[in-house]
PDB file of N, CA and C in Angstrom:
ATOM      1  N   UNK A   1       2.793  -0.014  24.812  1.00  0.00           N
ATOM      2  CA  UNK A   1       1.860   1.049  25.069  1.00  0.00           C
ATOM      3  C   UNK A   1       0.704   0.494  25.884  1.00  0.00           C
ATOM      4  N   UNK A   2       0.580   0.684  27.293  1.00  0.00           N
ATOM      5  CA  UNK A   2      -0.823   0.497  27.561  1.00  0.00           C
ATOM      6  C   UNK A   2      -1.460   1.596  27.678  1.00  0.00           C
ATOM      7  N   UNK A   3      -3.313   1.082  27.900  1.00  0.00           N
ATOM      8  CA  UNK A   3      -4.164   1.551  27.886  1.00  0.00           C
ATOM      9  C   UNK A   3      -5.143   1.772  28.505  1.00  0.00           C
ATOM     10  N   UNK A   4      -5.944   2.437  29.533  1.00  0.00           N
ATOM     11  CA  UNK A   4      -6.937   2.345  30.334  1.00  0.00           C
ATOM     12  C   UNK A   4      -8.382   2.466  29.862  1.00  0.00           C
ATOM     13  N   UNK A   5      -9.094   1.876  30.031  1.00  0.00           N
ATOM     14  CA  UNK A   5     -10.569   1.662  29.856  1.00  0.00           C
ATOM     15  C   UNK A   5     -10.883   3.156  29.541  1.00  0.00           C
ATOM     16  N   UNK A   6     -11.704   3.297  28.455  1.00  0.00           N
ATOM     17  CA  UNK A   6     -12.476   4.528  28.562  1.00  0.00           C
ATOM     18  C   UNK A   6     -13.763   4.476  27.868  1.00  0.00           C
ATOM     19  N   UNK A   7     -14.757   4.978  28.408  1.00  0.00           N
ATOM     20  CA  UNK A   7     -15.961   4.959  28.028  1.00  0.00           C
ATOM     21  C   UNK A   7     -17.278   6.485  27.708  1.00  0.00           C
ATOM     22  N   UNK A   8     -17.286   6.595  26.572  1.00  0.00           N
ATOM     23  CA  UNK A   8     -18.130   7.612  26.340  1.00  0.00           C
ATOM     24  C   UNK A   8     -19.919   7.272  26.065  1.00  0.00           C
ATOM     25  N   UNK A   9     -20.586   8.113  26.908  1.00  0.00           N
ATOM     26  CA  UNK A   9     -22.114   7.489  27.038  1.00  0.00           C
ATOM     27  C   UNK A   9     -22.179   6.277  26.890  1.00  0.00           C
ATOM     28  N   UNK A  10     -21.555   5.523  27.850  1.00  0.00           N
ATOM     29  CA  UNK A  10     -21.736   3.884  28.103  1.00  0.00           C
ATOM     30  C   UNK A  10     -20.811   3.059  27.197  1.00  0.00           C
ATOM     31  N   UNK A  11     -20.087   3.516  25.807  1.00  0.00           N
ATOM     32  CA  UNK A  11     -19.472   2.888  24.728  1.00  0.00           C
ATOM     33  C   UNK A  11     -17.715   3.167  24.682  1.00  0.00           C
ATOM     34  N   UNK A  12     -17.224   2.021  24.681  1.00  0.00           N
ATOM     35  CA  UNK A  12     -16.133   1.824  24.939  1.00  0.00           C
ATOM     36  C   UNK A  12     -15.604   2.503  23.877  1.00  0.00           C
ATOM     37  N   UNK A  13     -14.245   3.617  24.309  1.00  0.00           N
ATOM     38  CA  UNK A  13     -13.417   4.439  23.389  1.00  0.00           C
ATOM     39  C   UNK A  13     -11.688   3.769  23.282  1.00  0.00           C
ATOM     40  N   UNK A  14     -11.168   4.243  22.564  1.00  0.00           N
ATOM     41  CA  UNK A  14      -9.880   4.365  22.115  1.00  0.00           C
ATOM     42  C   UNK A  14      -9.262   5.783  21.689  1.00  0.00           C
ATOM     43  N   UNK A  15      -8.606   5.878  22.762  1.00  0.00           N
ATOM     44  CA  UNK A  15      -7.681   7.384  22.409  1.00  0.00           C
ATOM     45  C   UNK A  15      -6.259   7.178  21.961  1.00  0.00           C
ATOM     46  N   UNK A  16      -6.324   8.216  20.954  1.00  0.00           N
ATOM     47  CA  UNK A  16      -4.589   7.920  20.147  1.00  0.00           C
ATOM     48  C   UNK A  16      -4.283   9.692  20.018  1.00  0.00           C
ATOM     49  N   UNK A  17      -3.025   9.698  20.066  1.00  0.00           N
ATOM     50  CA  UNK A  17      -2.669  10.983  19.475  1.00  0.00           C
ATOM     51  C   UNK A  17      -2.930  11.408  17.881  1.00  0.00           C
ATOM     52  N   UNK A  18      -2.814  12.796  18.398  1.00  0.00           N
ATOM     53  CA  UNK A  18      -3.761  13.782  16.980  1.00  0.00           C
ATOM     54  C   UNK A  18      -2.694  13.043  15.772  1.00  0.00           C
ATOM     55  N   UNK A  19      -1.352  13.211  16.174  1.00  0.00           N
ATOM     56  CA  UNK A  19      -0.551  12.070  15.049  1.00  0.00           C
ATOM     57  C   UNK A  19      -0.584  10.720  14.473  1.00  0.00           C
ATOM     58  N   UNK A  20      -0.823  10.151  15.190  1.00  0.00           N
ATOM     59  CA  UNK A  20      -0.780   9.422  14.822  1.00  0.00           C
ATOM     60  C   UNK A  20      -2.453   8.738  14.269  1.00  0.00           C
ATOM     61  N   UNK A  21      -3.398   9.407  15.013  1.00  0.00           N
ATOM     62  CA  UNK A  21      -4.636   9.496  14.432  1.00  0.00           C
ATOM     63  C   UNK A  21      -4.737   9.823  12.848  1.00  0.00           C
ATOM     64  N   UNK A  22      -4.012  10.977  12.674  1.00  0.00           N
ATOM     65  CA  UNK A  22      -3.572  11.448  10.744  1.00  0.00           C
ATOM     66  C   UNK A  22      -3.396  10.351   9.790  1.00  0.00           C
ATOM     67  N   UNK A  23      -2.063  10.210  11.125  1.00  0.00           N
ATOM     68  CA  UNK A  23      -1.035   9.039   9.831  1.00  0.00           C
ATOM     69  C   UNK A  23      -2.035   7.818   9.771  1.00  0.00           C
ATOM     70  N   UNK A  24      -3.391   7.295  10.636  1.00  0.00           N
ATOM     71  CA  UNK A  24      -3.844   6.328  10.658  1.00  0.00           C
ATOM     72  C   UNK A  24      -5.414   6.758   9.046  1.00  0.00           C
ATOM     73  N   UNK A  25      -5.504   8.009   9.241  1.00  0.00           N
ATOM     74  CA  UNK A  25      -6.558   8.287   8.273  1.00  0.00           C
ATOM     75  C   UNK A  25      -5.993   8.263   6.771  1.00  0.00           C
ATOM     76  N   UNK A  26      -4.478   8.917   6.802  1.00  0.00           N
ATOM     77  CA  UNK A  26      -3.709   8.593   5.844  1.00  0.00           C
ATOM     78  C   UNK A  26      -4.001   7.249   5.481  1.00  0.00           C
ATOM     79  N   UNK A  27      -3.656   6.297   5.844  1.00  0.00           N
ATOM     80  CA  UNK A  27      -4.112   4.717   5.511  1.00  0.00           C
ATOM     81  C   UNK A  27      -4.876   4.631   5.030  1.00  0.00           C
ATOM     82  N   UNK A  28      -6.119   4.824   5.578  1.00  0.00           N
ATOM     83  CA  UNK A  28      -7.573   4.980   5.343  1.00  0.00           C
ATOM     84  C   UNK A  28      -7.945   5.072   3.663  1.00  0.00           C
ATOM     85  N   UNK A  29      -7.424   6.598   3.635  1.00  0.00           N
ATOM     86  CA  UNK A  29      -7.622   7.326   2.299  1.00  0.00           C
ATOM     87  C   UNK A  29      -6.581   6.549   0.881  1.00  0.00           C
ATOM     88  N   UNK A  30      -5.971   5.957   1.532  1.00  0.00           N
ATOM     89  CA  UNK A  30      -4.776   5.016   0.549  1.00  0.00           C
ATOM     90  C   UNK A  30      -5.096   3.698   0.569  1.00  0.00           C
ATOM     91  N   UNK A  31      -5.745   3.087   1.374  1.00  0.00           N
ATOM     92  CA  UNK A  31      -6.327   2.465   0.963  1.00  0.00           C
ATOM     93  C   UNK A  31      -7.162   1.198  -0.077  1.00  0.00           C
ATOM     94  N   UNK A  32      -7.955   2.376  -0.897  1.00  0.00           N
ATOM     95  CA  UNK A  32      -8.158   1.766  -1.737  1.00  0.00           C
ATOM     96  C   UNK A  32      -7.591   1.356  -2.903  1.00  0.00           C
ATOM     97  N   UNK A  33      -8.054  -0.386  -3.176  1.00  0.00           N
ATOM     98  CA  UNK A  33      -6.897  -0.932  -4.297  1.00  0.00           C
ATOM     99  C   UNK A  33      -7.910  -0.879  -5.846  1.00  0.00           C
ATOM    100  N   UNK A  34      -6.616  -0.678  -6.577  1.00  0.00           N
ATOM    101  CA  UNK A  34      -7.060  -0.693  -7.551  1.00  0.00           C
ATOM    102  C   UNK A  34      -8.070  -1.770  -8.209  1.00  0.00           C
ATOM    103  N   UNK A  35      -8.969  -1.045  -9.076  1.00  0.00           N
ATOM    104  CA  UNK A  35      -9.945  -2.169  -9.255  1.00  0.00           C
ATOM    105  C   UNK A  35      -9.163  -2.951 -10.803  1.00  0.00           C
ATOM    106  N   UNK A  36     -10.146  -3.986 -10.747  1.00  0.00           N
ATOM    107  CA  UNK A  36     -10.142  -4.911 -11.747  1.00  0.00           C
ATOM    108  C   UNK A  36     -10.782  -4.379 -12.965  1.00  0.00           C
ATOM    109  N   UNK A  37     -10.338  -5.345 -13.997  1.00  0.00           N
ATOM    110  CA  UNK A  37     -11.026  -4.655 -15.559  1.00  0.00           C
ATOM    111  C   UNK A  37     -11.902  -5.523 -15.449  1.00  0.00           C
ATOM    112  N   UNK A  38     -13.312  -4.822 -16.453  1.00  0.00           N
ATOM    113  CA  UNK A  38     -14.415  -5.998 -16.616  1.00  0.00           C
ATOM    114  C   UNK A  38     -13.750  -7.296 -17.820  1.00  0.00           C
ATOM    115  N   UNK A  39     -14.277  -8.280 -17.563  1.00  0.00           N
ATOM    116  CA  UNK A  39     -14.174  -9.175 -18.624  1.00  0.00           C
ATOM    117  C   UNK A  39     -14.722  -8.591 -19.810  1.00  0.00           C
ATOM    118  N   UNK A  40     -14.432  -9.478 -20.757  1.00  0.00           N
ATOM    119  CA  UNK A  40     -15.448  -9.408 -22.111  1.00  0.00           C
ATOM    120  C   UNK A  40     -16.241 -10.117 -22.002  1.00  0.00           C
ATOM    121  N   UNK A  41     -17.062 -10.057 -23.511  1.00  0.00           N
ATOM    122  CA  UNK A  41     -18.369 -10.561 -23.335  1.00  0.00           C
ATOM    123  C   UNK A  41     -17.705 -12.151 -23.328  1.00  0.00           C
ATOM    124  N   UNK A  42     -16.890 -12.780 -23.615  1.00  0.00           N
ATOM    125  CA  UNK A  42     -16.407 -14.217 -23.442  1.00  0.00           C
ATOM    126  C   UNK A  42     -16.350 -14.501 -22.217  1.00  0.00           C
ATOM    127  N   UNK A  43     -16.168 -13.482 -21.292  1.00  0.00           N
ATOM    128  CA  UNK A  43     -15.456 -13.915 -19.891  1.00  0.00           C
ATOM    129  C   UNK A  43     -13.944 -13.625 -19.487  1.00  0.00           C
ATOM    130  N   UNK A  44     -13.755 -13.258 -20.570  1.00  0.00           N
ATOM    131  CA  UNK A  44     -12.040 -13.476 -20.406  1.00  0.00           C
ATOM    132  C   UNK A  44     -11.321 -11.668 -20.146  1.00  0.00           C
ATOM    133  N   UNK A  45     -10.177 -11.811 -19.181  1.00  0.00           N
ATOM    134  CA  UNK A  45      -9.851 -10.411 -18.824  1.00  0.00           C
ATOM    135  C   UNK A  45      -8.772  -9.888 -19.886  1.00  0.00           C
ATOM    136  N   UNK A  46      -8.738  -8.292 -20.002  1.00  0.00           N
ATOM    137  CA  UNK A  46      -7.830  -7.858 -20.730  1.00  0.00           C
ATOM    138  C   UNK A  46      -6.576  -7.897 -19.887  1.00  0.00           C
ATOM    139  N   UNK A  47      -5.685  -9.289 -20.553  1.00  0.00           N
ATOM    140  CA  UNK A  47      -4.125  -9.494 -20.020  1.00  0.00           C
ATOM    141  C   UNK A  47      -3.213  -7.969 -19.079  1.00  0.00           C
ATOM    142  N   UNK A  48      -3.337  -7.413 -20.396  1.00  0.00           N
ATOM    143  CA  UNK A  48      -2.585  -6.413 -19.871  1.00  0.00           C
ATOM    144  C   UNK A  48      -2.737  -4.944 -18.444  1.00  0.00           C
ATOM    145  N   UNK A  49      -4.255  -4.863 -18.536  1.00  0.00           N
ATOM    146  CA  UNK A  49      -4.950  -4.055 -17.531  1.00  0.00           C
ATOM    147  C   UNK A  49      -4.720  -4.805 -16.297  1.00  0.00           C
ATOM    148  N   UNK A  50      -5.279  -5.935 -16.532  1.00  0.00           N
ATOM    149  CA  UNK A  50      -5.465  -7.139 -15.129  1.00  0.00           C
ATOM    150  C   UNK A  50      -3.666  -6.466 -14.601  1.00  0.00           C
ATOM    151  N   UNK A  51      -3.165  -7.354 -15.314  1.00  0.00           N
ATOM    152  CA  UNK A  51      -1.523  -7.666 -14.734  1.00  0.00           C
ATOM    153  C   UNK A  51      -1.173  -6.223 -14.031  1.00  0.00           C
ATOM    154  N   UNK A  52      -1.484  -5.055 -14.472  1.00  0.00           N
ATOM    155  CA  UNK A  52      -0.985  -3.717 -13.868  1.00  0.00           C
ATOM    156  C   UNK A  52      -2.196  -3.647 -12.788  1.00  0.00           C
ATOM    157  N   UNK A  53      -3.718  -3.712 -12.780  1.00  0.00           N
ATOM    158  CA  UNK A  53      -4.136  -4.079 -11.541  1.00  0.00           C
ATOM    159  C   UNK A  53      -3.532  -4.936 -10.622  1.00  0.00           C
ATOM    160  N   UNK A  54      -3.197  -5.987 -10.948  1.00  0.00           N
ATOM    161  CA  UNK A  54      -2.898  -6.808  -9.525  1.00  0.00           C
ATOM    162  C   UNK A  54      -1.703  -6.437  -9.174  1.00  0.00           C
ATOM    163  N   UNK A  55      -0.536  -6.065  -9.989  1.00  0.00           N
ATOM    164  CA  UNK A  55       0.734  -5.268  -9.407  1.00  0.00           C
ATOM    165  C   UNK A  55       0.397  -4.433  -8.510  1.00  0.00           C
ATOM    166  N   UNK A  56      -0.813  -3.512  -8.798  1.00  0.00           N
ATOM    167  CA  UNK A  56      -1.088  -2.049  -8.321  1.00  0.00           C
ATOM    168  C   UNK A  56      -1.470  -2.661  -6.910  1.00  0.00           C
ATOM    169  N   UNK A  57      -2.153  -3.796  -6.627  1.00  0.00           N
ATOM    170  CA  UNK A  57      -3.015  -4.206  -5.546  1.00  0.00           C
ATOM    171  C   UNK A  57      -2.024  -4.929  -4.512  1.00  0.00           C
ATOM    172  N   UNK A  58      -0.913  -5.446  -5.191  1.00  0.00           N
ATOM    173  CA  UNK A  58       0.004  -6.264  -4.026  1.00  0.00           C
ATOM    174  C   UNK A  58       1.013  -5.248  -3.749  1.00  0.00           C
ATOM    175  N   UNK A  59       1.567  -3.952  -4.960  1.00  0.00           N
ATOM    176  CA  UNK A  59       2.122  -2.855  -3.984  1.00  0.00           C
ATOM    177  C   UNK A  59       1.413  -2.554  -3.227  1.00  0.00           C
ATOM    178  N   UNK A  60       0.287  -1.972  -3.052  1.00  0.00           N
ATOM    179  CA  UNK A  60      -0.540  -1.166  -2.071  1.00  0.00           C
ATOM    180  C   UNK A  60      -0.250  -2.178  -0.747  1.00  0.00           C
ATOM    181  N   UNK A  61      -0.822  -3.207  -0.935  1.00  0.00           N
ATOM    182  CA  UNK A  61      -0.912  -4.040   0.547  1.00  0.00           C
ATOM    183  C   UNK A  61       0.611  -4.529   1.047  1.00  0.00           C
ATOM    184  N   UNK A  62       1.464  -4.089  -0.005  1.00  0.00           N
ATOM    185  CA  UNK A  62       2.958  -4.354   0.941  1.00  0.00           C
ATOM    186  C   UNK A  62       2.872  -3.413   1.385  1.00  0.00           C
ATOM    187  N   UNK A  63       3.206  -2.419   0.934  1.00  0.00           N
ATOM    188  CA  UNK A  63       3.174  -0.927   1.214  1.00  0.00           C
ATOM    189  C   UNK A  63       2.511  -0.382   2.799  1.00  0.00           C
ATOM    190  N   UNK A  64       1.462  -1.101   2.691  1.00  0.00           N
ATOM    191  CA  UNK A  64       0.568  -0.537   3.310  1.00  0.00           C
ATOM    192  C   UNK A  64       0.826  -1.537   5.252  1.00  0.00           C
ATOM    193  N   UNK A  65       1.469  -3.025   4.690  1.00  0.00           N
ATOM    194  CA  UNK A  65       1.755  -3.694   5.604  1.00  0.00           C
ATOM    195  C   UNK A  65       3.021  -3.129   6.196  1.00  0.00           C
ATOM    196  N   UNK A  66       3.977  -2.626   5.570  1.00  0.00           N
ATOM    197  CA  UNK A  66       5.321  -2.046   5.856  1.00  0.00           C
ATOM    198  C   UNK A  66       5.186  -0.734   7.073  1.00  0.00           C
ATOM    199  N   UNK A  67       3.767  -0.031   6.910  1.00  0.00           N
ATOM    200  CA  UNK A  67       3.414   0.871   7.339  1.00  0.00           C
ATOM    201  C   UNK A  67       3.701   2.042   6.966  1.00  0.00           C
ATOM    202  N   UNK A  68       3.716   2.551   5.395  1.00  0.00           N
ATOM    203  CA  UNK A  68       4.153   3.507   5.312  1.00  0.00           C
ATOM    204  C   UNK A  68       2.997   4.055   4.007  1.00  0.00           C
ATOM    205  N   UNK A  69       3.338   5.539   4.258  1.00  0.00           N
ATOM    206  CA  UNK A  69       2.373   6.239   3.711  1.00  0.00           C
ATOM    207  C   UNK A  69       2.913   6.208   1.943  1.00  0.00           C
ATOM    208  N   UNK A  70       2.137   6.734   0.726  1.00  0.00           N
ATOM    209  CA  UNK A  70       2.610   6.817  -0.294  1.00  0.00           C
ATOM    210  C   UNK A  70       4.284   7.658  -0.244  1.00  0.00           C
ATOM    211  N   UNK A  71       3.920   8.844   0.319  1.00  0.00           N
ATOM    212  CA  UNK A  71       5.232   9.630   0.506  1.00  0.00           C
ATOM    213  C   UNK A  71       6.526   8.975   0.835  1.00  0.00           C
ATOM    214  N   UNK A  72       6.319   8.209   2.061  1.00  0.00           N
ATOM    215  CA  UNK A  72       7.122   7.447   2.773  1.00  0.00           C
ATOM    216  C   UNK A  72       8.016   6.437   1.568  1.00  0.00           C
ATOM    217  N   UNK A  73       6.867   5.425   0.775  1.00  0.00           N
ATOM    218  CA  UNK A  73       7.606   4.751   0.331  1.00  0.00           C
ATOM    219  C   UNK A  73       8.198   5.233  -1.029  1.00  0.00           C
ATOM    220  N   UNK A  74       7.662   6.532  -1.893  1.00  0.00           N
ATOM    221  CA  UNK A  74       8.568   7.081  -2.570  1.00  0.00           C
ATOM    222  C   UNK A  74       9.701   7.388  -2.349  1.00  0.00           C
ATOM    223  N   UNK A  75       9.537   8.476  -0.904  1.00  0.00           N
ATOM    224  CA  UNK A  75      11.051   8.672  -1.123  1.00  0.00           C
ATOM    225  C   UNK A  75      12.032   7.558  -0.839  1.00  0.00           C
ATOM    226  N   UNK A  76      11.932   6.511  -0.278  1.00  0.00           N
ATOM    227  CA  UNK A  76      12.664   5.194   0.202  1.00  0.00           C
ATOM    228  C   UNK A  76      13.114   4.766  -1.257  1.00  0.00           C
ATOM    229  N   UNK A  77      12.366   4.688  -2.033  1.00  0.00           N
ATOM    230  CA  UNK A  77      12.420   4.276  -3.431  1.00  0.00           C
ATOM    231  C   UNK A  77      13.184   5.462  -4.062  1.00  0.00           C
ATOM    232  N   UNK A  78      13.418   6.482  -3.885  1.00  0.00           N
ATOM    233  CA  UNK A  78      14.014   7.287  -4.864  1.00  0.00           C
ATOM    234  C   UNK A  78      13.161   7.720  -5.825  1.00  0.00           C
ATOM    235  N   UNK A  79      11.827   7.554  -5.597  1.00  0.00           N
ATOM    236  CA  UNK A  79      10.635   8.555  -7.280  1.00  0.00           C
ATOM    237  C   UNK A  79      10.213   8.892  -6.457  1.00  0.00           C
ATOM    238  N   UNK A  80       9.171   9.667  -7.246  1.00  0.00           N
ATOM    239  CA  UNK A  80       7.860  10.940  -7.201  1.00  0.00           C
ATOM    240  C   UNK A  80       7.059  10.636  -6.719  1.00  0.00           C
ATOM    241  N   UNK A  81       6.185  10.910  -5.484  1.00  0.00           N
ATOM    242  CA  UNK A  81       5.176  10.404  -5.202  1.00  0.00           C
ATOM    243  C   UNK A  81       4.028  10.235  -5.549  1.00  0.00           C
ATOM    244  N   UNK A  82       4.057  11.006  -7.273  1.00  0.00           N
ATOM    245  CA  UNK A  82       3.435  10.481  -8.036  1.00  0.00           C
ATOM    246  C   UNK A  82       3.132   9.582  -9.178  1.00  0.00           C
ATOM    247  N   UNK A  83       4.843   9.117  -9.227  1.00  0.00           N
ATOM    248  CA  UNK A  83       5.118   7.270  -9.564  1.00  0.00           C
ATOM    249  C   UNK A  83       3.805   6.703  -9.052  1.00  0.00           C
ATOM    250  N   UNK A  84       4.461   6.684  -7.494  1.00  0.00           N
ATOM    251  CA  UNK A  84       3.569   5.842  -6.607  1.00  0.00           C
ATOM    252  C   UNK A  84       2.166   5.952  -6.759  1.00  0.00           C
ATOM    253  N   UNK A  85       1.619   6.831  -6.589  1.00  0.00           N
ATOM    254  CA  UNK A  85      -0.084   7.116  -6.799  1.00  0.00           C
ATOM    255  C   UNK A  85      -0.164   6.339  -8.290  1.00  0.00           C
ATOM    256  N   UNK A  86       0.350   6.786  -9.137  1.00  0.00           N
ATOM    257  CA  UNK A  86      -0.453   6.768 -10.696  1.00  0.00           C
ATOM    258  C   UNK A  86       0.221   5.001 -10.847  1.00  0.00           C
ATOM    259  N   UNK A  87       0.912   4.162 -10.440  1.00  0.00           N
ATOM    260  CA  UNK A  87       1.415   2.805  -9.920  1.00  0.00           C
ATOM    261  C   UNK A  87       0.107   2.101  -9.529  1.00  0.00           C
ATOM    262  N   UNK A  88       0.204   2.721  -8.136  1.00  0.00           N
ATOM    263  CA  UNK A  88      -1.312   2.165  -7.294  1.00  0.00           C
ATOM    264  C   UNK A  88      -2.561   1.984  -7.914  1.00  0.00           C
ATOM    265  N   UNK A  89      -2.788   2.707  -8.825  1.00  0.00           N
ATOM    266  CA  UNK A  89      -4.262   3.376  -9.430  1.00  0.00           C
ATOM    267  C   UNK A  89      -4.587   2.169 -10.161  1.00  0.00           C
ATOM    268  N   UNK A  90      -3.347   1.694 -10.717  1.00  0.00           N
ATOM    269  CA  UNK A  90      -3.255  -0.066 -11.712  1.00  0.00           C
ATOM    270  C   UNK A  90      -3.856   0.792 -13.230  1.00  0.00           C
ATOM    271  N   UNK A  91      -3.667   1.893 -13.292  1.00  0.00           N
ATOM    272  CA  UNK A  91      -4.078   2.057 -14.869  1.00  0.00           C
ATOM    273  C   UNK A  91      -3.246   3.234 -15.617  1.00  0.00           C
ATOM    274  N   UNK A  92      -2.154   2.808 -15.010  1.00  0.00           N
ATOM    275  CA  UNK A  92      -0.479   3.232 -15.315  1.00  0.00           C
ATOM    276  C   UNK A  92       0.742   2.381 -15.385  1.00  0.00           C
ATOM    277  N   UNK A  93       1.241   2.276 -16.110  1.00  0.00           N
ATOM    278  CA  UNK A  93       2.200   1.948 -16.399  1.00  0.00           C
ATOM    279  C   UNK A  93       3.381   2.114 -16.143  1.00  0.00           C
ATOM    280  N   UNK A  94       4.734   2.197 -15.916  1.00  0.00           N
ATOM    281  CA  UNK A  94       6.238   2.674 -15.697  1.00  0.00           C
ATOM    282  C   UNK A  94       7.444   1.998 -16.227  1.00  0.00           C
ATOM    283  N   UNK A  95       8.493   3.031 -16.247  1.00  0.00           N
ATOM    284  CA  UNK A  95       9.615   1.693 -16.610  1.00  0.00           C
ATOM    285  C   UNK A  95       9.855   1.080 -15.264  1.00  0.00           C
ATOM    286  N   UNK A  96      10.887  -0.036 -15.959  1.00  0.00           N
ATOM    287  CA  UNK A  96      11.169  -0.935 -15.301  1.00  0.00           C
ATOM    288  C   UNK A  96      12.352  -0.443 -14.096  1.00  0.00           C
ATOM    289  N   UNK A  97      12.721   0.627 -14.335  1.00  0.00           N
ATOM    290  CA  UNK A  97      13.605   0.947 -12.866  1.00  0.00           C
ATOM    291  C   UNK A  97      13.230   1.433 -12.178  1.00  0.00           C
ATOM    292  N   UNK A  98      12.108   2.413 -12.390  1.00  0.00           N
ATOM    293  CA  UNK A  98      10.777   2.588 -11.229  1.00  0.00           C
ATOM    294  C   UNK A  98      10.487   1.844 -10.604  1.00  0.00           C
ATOM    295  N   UNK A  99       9.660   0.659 -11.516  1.00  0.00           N
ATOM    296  CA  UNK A  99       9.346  -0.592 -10.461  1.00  0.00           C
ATOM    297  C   UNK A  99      10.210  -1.034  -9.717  1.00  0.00           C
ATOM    298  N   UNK A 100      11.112  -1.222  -9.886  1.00  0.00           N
ATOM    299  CA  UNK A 100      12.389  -2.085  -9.310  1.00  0.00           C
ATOM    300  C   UNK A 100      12.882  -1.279  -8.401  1.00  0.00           C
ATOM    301  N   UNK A 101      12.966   0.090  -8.310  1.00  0.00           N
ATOM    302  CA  UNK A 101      13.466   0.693  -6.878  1.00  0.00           C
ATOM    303  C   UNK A 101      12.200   0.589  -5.846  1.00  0.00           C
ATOM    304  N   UNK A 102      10.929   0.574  -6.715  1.00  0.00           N
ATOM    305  CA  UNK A 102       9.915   0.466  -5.707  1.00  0.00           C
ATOM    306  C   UNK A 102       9.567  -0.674  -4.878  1.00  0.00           C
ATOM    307  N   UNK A 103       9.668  -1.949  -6.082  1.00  0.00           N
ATOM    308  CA  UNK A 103       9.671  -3.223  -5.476  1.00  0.00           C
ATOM    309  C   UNK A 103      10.934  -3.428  -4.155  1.00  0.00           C
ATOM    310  N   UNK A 104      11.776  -2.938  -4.840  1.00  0.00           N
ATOM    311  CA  UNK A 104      13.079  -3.082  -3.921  1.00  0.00           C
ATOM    312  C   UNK A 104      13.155  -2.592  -2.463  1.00  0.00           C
ATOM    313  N   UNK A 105      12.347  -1.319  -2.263  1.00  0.00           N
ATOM    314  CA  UNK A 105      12.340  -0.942  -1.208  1.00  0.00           C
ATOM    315  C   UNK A 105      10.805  -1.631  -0.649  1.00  0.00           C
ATOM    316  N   UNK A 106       9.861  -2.071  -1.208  1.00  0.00           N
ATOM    317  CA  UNK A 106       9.098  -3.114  -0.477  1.00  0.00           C
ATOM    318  C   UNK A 106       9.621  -4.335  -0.072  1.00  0.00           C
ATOM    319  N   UNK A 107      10.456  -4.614  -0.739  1.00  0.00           N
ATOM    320  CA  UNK A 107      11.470  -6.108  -0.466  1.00  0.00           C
ATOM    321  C   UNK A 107      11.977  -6.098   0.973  1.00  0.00           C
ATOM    322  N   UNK A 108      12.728  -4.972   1.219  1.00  0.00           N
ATOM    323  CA  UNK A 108      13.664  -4.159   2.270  1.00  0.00           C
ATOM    324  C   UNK A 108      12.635  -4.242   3.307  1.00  0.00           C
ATOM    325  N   UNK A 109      11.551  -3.889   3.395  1.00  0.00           N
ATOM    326  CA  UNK A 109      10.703  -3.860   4.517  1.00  0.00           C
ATOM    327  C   UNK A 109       9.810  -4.994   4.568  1.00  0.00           C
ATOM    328  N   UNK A 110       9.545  -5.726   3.972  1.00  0.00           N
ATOM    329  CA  UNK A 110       9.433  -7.552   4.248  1.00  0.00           C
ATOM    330  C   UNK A 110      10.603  -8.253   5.093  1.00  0.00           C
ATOM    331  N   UNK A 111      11.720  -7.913   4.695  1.00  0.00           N
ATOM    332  CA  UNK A 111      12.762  -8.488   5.233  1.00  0.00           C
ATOM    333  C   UNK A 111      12.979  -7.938   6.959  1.00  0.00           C
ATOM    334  N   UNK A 112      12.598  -6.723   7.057  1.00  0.00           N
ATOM    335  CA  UNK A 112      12.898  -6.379   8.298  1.00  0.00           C
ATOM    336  C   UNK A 112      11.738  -6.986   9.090  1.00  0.00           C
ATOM    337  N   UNK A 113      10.682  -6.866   8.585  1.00  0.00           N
ATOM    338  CA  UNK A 113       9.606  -7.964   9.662  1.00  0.00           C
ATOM    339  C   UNK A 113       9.734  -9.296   9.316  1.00  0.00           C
ATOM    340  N   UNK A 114      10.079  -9.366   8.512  1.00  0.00           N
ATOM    341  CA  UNK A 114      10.779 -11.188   8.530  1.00  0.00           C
ATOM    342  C   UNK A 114      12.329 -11.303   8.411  1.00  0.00           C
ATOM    343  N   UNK A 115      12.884 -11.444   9.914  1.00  0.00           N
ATOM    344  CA  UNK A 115      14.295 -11.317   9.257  1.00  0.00           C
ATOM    345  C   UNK A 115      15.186 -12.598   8.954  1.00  0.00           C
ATOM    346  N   UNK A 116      13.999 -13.808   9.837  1.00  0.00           N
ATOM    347  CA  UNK A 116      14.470 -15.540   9.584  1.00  0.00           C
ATOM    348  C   UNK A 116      14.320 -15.516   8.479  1.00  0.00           C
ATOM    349  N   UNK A 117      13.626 -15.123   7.690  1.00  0.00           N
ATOM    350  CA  UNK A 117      12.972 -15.645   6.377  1.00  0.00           C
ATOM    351  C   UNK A 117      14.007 -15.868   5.234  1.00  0.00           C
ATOM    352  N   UNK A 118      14.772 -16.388   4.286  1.00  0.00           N
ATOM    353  CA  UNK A 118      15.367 -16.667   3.078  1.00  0.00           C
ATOM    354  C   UNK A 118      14.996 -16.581   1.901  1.00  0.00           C
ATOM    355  N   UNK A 119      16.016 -15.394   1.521  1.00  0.00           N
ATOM    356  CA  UNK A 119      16.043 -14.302   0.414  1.00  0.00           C
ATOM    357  C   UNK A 119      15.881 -15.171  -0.687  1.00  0.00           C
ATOM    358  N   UNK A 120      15.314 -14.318  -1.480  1.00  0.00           N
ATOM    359  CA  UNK A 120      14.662 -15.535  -2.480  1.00  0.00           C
ATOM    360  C   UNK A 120      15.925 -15.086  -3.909  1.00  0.00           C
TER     361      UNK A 120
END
């Protein structure tokens, strides 16, 4: 794709289509990763919150590296795209074949941008 210089009142622009402009705000709004639990007063995190945060936080950024919207990678996965949301949020839980079609189809799209790479 190239691009020609464009400039509005002196400041350099970037024009994209109304589509792909969406699908880019889509991102935007998805975005954000789930937060972390506070410690206790020891310092120490609740095991179980943490672990579904940071799941929630390395789907999102595969996800999100793969280029695909929540929708996108549900249906690839075979669930609801509200698996995926209430997944992401890190303060949900699922079974384990949820995860695993979800992981699976993040797997699938690692592999296609890495296709030297060896399957683990």
């Amino acid at each position: 794709m190239h691009s020609k210089p464009a400039t509005l009142n002196g400041e350099a622009c970037v024009l994209v289509r109304r589509r792909e402009y969406e699908r880019m705000a889509c991102f935007m709004r998805e975005a954000a990763l789930a937060r972390l639990p506070e410690p206790d007063e020891r310092g120490f995190y609740p095991a179980l919150e943490t672990s579904c945060a940071m799941t929630a936080r390395d789907m999102s950024v595969r996800r999100i590296a793969a280029g695909w919207t929540r929708a996108e990678l549900a249906a690839l996965a075979h669930v609801r795209v509200a698996s995926v949301e209430r997944l992401e949020s890190g303060r949900h839980r699922t079974s384990r074949a949820v995860l695993g079609r979800i992981l699976a189809a993040l797997a699938r799209a690692a592999r296609r941008r890495n296709p030297t790479r060896p399957r683990a």
